[in-house]
PDB file of N, CA and C in Angstrom:
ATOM      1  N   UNK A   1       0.435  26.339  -9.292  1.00  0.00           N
ATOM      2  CA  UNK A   1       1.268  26.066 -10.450  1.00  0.00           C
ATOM      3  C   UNK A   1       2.139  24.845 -10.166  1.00  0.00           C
ATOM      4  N   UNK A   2       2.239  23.884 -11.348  1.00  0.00           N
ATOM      5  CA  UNK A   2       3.449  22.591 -10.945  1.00  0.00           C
ATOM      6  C   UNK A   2       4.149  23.144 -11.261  1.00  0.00           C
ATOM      7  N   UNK A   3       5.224  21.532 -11.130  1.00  0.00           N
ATOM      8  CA  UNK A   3       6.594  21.473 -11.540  1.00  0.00           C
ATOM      9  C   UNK A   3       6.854  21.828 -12.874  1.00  0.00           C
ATOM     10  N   UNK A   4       8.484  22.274 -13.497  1.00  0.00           N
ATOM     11  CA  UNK A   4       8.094  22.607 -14.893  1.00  0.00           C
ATOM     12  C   UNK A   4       9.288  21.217 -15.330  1.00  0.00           C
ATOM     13  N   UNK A   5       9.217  20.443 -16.550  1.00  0.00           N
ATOM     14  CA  UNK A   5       9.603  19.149 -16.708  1.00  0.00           C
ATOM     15  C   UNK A   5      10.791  19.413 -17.010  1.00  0.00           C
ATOM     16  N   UNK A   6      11.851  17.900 -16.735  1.00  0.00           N
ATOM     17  CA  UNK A   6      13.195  17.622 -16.168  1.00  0.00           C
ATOM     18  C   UNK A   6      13.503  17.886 -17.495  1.00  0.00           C
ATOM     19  N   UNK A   7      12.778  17.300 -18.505  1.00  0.00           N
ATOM     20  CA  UNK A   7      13.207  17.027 -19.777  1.00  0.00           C
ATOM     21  C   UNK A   7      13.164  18.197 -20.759  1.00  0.00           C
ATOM     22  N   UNK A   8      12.525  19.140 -20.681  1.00  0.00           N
ATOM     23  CA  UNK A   8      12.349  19.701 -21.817  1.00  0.00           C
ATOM     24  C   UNK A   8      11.922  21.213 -20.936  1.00  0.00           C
ATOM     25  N   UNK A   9      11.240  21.260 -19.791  1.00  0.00           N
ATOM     26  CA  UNK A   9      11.048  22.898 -19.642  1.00  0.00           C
ATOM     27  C   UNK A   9       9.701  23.506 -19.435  1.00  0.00           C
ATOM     28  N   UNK A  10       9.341  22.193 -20.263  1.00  0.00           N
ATOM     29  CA  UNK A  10       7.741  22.643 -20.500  1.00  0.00           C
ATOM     30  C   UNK A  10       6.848  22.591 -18.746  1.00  0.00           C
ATOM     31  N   UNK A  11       5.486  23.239 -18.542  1.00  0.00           N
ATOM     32  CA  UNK A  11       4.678  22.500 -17.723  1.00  0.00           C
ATOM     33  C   UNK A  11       4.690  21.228 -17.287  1.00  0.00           C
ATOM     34  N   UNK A  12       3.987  21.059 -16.229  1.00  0.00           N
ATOM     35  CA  UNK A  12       3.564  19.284 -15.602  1.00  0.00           C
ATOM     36  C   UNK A  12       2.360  19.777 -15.744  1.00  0.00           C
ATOM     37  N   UNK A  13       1.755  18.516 -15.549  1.00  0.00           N
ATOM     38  CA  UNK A  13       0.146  18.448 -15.036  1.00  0.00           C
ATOM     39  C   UNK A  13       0.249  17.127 -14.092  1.00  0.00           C
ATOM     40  N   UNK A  14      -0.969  17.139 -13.616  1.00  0.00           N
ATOM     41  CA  UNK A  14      -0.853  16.136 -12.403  1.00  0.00           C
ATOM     42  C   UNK A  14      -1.875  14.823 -13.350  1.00  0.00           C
ATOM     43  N   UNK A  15      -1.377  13.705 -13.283  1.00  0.00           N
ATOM     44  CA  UNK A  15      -2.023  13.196 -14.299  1.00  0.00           C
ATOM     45  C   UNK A  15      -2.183  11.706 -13.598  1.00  0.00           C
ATOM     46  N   UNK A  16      -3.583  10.790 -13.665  1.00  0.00           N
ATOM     47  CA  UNK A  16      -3.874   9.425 -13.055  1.00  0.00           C
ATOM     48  C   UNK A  16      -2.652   8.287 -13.318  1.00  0.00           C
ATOM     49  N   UNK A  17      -2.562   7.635 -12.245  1.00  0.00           N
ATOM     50  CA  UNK A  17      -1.770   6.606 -12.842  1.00  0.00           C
ATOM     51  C   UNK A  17      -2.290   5.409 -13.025  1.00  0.00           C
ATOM     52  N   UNK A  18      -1.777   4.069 -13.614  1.00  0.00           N
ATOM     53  CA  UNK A  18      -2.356   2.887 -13.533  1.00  0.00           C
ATOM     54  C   UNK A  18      -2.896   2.399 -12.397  1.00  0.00           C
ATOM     55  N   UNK A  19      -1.460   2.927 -11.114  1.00  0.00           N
ATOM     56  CA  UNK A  19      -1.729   1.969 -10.303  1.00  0.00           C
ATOM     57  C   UNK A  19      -2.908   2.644  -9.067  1.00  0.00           C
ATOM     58  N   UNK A  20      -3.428   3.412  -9.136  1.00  0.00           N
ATOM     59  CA  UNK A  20      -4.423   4.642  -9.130  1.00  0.00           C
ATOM     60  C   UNK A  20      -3.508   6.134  -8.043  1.00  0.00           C
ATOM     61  N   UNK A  21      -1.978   5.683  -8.547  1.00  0.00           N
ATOM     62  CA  UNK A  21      -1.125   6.673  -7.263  1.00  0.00           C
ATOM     63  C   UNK A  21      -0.996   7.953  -8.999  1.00  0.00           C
ATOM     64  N   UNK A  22      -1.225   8.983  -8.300  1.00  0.00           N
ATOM     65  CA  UNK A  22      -0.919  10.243  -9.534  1.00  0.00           C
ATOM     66  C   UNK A  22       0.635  10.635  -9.705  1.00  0.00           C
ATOM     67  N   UNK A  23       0.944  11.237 -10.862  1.00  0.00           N
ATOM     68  CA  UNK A  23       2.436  12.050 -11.414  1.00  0.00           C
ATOM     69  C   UNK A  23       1.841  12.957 -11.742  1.00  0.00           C
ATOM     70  N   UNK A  24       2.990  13.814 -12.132  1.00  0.00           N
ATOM     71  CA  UNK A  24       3.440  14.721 -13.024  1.00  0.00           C
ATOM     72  C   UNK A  24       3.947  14.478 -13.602  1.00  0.00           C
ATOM     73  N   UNK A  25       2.796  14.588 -14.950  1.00  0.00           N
ATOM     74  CA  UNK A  25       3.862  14.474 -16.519  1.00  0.00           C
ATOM     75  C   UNK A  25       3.716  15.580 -17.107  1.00  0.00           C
ATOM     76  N   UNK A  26       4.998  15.507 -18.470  1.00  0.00           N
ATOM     77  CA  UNK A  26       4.934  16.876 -19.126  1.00  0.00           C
ATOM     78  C   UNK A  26       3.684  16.722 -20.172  1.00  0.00           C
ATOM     79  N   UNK A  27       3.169  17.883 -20.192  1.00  0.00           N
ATOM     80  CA  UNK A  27       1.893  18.360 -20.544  1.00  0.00           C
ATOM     81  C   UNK A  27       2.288  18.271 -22.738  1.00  0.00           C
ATOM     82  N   UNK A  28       3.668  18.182 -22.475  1.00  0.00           N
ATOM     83  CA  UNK A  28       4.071  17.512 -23.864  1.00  0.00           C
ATOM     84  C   UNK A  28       3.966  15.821 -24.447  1.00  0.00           C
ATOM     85  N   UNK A  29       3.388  15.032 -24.000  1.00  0.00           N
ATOM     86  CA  UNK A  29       3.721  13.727 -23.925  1.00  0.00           C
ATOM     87  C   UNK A  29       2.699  13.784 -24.948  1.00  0.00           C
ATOM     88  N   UNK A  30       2.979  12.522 -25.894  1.00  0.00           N
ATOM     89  CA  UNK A  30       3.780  11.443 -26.088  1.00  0.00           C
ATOM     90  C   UNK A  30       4.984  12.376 -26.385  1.00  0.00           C
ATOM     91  N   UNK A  31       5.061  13.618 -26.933  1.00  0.00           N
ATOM     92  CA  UNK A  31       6.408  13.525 -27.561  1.00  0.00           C
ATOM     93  C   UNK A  31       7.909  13.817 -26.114  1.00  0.00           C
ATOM     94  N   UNK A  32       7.381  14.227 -25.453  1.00  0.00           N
ATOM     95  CA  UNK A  32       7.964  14.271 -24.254  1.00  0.00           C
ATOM     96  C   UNK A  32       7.472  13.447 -22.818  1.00  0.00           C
ATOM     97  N   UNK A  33       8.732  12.623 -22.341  1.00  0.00           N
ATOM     98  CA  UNK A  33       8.079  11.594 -21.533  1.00  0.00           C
ATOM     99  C   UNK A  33       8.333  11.602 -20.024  1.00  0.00           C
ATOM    100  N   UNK A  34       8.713  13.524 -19.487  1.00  0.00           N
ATOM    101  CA  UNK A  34       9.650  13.885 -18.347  1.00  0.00           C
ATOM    102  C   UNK A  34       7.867  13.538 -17.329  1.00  0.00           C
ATOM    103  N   UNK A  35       8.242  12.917 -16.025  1.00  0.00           N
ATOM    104  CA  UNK A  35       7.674  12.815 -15.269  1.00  0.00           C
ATOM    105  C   UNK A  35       7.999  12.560 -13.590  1.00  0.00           C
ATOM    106  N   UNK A  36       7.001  12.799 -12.500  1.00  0.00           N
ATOM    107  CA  UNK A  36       7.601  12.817 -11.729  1.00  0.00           C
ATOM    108  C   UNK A  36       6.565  12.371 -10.142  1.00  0.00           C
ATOM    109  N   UNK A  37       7.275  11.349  -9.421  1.00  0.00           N
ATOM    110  CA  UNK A  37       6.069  10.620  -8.936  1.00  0.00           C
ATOM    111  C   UNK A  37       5.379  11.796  -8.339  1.00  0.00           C
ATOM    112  N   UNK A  38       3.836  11.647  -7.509  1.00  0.00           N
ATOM    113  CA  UNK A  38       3.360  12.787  -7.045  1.00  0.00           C
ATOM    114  C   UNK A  38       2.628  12.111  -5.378  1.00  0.00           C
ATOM    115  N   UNK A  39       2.797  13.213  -4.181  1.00  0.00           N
ATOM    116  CA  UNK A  39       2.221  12.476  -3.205  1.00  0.00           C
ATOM    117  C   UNK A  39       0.820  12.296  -3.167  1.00  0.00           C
ATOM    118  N   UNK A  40       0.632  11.386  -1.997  1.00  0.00           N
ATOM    119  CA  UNK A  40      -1.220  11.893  -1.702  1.00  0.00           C
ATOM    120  C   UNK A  40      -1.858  12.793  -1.806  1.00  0.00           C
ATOM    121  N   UNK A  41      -1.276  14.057  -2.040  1.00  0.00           N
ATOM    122  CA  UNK A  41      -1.788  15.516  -1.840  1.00  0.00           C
ATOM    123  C   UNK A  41      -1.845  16.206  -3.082  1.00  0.00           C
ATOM    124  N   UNK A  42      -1.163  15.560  -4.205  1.00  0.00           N
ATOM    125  CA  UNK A  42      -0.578  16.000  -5.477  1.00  0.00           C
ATOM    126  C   UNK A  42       0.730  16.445  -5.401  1.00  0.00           C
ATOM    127  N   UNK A  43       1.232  16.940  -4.371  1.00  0.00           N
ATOM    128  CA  UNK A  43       2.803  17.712  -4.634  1.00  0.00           C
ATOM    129  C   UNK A  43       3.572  16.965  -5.113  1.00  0.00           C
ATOM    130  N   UNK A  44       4.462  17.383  -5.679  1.00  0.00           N
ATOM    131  CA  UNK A  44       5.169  16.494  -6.856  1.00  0.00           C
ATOM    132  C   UNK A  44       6.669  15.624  -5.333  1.00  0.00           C
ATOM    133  N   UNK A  45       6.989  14.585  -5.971  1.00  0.00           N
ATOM    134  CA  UNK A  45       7.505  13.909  -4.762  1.00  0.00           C
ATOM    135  C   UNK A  45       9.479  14.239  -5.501  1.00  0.00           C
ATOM    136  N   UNK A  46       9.516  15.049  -5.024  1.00  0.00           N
ATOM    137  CA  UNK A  46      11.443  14.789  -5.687  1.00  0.00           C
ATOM    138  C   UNK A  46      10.993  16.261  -6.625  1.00  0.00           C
ATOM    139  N   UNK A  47      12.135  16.286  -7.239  1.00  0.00           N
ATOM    140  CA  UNK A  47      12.322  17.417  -8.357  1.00  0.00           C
ATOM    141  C   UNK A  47      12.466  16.880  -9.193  1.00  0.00           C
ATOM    142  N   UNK A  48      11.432  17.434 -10.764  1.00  0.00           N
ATOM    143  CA  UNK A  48      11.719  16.683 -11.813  1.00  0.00           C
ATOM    144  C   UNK A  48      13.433  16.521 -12.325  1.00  0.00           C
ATOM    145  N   UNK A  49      13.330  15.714 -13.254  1.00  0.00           N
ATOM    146  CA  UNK A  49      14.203  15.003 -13.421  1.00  0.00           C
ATOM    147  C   UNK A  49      14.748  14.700 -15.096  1.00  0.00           C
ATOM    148  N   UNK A  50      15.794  14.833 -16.132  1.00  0.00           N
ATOM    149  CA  UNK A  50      15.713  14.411 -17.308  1.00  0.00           C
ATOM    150  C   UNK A  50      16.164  12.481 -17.026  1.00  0.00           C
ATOM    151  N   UNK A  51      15.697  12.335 -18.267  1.00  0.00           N
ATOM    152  CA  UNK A  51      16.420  10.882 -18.494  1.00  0.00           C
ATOM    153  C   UNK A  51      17.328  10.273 -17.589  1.00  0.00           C
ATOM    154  N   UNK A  52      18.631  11.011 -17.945  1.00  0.00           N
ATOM    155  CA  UNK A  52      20.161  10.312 -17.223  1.00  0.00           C
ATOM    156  C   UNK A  52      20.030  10.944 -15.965  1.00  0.00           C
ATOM    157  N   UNK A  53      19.052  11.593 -15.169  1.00  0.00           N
ATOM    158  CA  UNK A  53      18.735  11.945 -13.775  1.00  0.00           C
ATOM    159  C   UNK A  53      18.383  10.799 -13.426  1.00  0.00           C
ATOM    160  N   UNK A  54      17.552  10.133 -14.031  1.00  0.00           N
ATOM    161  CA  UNK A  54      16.322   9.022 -13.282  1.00  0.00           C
ATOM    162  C   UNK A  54      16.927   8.149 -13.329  1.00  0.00           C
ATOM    163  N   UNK A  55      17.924   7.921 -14.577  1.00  0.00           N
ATOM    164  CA  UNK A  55      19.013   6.629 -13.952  1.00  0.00           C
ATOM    165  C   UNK A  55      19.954   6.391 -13.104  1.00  0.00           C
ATOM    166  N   UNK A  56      20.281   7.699 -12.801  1.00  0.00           N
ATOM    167  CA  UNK A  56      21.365   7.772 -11.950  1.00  0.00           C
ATOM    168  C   UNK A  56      20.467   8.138 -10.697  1.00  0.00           C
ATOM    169  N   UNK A  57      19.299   8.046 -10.229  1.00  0.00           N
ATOM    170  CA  UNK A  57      18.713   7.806  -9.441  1.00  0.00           C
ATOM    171  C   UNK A  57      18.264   6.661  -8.842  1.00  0.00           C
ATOM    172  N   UNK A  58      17.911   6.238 -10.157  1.00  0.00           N
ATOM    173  CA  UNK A  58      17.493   4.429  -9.781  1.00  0.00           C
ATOM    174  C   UNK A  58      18.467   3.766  -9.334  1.00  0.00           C
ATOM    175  N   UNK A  59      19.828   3.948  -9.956  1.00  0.00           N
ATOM    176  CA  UNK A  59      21.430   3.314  -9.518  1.00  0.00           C
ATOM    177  C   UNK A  59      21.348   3.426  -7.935  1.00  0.00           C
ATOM    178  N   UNK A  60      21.152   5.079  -7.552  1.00  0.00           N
ATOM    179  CA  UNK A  60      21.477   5.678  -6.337  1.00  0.00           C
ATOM    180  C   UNK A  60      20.887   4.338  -5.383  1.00  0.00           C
ATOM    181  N   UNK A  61      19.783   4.191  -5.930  1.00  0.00           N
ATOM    182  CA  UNK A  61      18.215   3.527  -5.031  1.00  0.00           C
ATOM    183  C   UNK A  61      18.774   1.764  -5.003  1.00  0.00           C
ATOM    184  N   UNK A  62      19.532   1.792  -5.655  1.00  0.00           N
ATOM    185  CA  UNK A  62      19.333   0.392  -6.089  1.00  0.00           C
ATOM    186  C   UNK A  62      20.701  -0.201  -5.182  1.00  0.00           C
ATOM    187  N   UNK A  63      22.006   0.688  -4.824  1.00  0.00           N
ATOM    188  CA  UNK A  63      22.803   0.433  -4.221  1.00  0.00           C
ATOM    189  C   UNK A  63      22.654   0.822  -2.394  1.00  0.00           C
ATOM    190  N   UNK A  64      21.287   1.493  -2.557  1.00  0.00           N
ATOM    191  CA  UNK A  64      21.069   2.295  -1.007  1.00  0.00           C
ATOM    192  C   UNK A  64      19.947   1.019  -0.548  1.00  0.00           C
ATOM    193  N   UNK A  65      19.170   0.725  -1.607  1.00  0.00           N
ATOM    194  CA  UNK A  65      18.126  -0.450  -0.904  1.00  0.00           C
ATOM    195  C   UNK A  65      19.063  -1.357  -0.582  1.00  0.00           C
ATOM    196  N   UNK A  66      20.205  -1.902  -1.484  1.00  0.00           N
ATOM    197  CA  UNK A  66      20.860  -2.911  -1.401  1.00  0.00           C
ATOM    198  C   UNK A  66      21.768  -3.300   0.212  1.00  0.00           C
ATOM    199  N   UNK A  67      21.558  -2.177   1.076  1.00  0.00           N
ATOM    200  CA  UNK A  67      22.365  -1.856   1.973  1.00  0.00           C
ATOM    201  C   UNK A  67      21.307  -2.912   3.349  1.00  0.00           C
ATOM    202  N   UNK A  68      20.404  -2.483   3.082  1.00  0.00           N
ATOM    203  CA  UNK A  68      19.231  -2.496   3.892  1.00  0.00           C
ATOM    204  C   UNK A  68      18.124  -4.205   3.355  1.00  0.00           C
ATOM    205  N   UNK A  69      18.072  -4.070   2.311  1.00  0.00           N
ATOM    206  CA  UNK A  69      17.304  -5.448   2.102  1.00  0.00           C
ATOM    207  C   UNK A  69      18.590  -6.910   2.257  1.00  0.00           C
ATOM    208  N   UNK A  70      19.491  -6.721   2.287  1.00  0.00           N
ATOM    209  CA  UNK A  70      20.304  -7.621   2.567  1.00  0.00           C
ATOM    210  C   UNK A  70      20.257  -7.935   4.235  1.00  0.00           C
ATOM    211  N   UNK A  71      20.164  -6.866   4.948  1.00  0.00           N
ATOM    212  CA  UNK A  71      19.978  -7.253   6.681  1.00  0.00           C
ATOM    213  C   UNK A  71      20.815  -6.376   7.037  1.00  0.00           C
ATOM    214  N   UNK A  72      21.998  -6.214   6.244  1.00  0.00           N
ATOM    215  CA  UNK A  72      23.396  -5.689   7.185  1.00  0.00           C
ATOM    216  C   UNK A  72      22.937  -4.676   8.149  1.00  0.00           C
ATOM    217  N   UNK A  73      21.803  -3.725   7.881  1.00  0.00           N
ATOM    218  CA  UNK A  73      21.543  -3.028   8.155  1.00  0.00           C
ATOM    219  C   UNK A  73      19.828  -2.502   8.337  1.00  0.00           C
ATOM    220  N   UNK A  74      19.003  -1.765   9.122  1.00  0.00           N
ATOM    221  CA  UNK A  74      18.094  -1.361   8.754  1.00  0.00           C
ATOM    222  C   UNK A  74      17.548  -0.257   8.168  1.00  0.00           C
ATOM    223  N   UNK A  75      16.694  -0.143   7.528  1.00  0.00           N
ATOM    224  CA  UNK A  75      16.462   0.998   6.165  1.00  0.00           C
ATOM    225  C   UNK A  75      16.740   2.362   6.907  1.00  0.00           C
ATOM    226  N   UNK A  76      16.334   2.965   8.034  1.00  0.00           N
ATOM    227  CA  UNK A  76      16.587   3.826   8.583  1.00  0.00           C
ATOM    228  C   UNK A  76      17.921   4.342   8.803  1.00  0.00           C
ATOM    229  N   UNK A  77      18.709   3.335   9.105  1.00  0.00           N
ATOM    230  CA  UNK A  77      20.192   3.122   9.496  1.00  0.00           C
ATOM    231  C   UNK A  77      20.823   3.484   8.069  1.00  0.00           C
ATOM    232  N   UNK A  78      20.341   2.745   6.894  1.00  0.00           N
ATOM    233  CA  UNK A  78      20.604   3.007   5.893  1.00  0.00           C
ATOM    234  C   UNK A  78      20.563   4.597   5.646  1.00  0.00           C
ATOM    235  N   UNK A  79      19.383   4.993   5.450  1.00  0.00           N
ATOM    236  CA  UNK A  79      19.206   6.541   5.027  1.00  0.00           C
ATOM    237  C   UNK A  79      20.056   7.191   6.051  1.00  0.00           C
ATOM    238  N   UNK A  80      20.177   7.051   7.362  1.00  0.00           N
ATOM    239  CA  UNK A  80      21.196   7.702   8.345  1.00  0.00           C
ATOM    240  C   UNK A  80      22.891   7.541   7.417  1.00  0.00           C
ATOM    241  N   UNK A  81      23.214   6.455   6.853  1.00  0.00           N
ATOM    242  CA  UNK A  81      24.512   6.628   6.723  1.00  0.00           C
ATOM    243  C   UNK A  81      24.643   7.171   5.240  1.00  0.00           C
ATOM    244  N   UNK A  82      23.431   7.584   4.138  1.00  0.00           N
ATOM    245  CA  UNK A  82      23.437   7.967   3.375  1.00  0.00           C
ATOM    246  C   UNK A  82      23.595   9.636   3.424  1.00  0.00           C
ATOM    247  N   UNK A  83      22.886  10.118   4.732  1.00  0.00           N
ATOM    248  CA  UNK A  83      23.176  11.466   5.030  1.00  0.00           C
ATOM    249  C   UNK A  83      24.444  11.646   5.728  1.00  0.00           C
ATOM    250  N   UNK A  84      25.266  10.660   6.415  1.00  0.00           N
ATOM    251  CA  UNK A  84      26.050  11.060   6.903  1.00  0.00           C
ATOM    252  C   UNK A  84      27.084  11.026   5.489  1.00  0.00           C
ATOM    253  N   UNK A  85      27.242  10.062   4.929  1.00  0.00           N
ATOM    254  CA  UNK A  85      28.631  10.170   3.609  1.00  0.00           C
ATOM    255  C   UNK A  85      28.290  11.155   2.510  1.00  0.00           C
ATOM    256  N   UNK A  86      27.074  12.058   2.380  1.00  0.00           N
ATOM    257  CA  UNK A  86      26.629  12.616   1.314  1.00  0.00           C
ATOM    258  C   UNK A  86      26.469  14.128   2.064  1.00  0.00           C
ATOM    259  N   UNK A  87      26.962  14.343   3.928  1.00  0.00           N
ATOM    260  CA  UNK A  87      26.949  15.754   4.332  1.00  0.00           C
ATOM    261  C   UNK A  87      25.751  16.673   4.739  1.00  0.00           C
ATOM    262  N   UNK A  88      24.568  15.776   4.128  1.00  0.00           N
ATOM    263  CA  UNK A  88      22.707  16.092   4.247  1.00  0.00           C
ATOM    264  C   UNK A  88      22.208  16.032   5.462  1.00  0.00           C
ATOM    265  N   UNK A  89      21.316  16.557   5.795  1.00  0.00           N
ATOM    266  CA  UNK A  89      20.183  16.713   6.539  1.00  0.00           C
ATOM    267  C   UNK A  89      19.736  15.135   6.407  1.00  0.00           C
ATOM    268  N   UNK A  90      19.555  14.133   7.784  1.00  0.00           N
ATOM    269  CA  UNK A  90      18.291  13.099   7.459  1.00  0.00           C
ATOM    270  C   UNK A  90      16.651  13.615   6.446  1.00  0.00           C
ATOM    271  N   UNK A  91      16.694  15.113   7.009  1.00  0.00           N
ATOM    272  CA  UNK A  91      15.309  15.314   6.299  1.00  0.00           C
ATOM    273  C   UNK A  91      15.556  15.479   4.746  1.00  0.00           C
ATOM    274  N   UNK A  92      16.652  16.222   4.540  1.00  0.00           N
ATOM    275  CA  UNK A  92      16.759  16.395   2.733  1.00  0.00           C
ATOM    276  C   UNK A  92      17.587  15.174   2.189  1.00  0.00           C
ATOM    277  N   UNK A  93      17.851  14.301   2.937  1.00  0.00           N
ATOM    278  CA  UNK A  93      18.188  13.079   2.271  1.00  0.00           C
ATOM    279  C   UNK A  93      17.495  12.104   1.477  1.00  0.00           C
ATOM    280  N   UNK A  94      16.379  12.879   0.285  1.00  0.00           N
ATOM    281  CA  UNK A  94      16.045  11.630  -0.769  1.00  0.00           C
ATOM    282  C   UNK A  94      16.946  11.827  -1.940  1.00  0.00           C
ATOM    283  N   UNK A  95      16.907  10.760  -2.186  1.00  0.00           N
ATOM    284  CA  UNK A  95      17.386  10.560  -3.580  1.00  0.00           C
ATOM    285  C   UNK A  95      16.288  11.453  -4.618  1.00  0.00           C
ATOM    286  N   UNK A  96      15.527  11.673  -4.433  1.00  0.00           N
ATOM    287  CA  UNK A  96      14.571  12.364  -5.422  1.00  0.00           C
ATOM    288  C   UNK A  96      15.119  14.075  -5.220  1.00  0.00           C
ATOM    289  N   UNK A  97      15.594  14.306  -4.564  1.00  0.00           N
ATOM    290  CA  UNK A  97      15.993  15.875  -4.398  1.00  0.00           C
ATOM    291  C   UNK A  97      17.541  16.147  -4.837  1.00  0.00           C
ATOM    292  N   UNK A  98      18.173  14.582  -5.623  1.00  0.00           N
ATOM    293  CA  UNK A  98      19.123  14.869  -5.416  1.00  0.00           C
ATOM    294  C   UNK A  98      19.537  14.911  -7.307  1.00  0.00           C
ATOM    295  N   UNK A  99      21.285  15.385  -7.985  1.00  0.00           N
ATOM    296  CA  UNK A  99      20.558  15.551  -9.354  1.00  0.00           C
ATOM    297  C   UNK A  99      21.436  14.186  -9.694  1.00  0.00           C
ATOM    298  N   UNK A 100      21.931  14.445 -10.983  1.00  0.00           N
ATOM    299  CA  UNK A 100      22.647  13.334 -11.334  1.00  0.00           C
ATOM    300  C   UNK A 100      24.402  12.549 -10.889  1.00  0.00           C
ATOM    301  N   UNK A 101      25.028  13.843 -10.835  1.00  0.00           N
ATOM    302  CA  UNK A 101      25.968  14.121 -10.564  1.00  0.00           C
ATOM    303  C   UNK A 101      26.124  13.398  -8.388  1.00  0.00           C
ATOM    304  N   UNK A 102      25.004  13.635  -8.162  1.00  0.00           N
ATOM    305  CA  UNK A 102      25.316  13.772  -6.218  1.00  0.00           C
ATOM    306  C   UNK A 102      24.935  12.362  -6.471  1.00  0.00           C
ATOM    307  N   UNK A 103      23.961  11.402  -7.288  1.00  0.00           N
ATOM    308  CA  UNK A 103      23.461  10.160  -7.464  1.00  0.00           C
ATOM    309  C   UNK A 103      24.568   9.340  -7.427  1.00  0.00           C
ATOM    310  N   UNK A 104      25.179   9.825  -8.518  1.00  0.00           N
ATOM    311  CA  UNK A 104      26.575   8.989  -8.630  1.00  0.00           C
ATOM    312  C   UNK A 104      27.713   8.848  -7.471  1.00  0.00           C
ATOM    313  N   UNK A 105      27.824  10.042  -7.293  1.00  0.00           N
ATOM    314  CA  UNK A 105      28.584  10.424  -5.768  1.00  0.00           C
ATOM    315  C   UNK A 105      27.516   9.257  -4.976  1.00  0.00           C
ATOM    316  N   UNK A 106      26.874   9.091  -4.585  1.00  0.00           N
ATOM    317  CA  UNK A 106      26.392   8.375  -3.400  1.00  0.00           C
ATOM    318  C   UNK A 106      25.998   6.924  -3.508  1.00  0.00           C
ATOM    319  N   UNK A 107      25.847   6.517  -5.008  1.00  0.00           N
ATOM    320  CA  UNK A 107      26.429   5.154  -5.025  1.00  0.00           C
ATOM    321  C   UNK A 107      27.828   4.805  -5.404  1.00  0.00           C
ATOM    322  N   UNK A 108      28.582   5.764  -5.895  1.00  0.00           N
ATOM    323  CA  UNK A 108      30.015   5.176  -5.291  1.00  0.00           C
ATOM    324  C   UNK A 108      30.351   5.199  -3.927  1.00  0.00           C
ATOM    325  N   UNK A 109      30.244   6.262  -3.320  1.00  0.00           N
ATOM    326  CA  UNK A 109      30.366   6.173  -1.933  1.00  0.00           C
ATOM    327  C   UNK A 109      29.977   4.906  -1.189  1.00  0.00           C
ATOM    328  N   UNK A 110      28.820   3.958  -1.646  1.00  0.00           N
ATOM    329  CA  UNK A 110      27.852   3.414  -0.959  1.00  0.00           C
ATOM    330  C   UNK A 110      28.986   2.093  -1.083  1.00  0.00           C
ATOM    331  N   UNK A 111      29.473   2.124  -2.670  1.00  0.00           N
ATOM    332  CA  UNK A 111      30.066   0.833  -3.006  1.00  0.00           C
ATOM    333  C   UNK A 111      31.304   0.840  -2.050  1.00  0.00           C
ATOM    334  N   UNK A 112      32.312   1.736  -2.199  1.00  0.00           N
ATOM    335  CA  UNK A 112      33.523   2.392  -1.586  1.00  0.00           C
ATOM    336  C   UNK A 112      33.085   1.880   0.280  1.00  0.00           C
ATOM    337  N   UNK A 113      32.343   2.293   0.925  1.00  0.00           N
ATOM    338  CA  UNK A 113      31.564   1.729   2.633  1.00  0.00           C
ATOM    339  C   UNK A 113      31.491   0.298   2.080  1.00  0.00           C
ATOM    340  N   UNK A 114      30.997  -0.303   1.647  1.00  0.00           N
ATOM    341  CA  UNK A 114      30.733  -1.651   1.272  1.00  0.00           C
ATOM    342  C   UNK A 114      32.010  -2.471   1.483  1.00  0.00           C
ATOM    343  N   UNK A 115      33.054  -2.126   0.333  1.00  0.00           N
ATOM    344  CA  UNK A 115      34.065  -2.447   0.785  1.00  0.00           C
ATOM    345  C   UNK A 115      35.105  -2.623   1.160  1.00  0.00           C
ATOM    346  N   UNK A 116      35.037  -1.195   2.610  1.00  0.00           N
ATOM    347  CA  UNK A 116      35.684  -1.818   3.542  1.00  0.00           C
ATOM    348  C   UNK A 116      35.290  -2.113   4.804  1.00  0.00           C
ATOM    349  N   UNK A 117      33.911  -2.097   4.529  1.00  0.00           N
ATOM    350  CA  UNK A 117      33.312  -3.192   5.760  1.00  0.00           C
ATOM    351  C   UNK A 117      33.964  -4.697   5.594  1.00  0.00           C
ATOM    352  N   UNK A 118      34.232  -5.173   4.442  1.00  0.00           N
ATOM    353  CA  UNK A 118      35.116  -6.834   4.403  1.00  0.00           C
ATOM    354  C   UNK A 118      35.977  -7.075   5.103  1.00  0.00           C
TER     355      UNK A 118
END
């Protein structure tokens, strides 16, 4: 049995993607558009997610890459100090496990480390 969708409740199905990597989408689509990346194996990668989850995920991602593609740091180092200011396990430290609310928490946090490294 999948995931059941961020958005609405309904089923997933495991469904092809363009880029030939598979999701889980809701088995409602077009009219519902909850989805969720899926690994090599099919297991769904993260916990689905609604809308203002995935943005406040992408934010999360976008201030945590930012840590690491700049140099200051390396990506590992990165995810290490993301578990250390967010209280996590290195292992349960994705952003995909995390909801909207802890997203936000951890790119403010991220901004807040930022600066007072200056």
């Amino acid at each position: 049995m999948g995931p059941r969708c961020g958005d609405c409740g309904y089923a997933m199905r495991l469904c092809p993607g363009k880029d030939g990597r598979q999701f889980w989408g809701c088995v409602r689509w077009p009219d519902c558009m909850g989805r969720v990346a899926a690994h090599p194996d099919g297991r769904p990668m993260g916990r689905p997610a609604d809308k203002a989850t995935r943005e406040a995920r992408k934010k999360a991602h976008d201030a945590l890459d930012a840590l690491w593609k700049s140099g200051e740091m390396s990506r590992t180092e990165a995810y290490l100090l993301a578990s250390k200011i967010m209280g996590r396990s290195k292992k349960s430290m994705h952003i995909s496990l995390l909801d909207k609310a802890q997203c936000e928490e951890l790119a403010r946090k991220i901004v807040n480390f930022k600066g007072k490294k200056k």
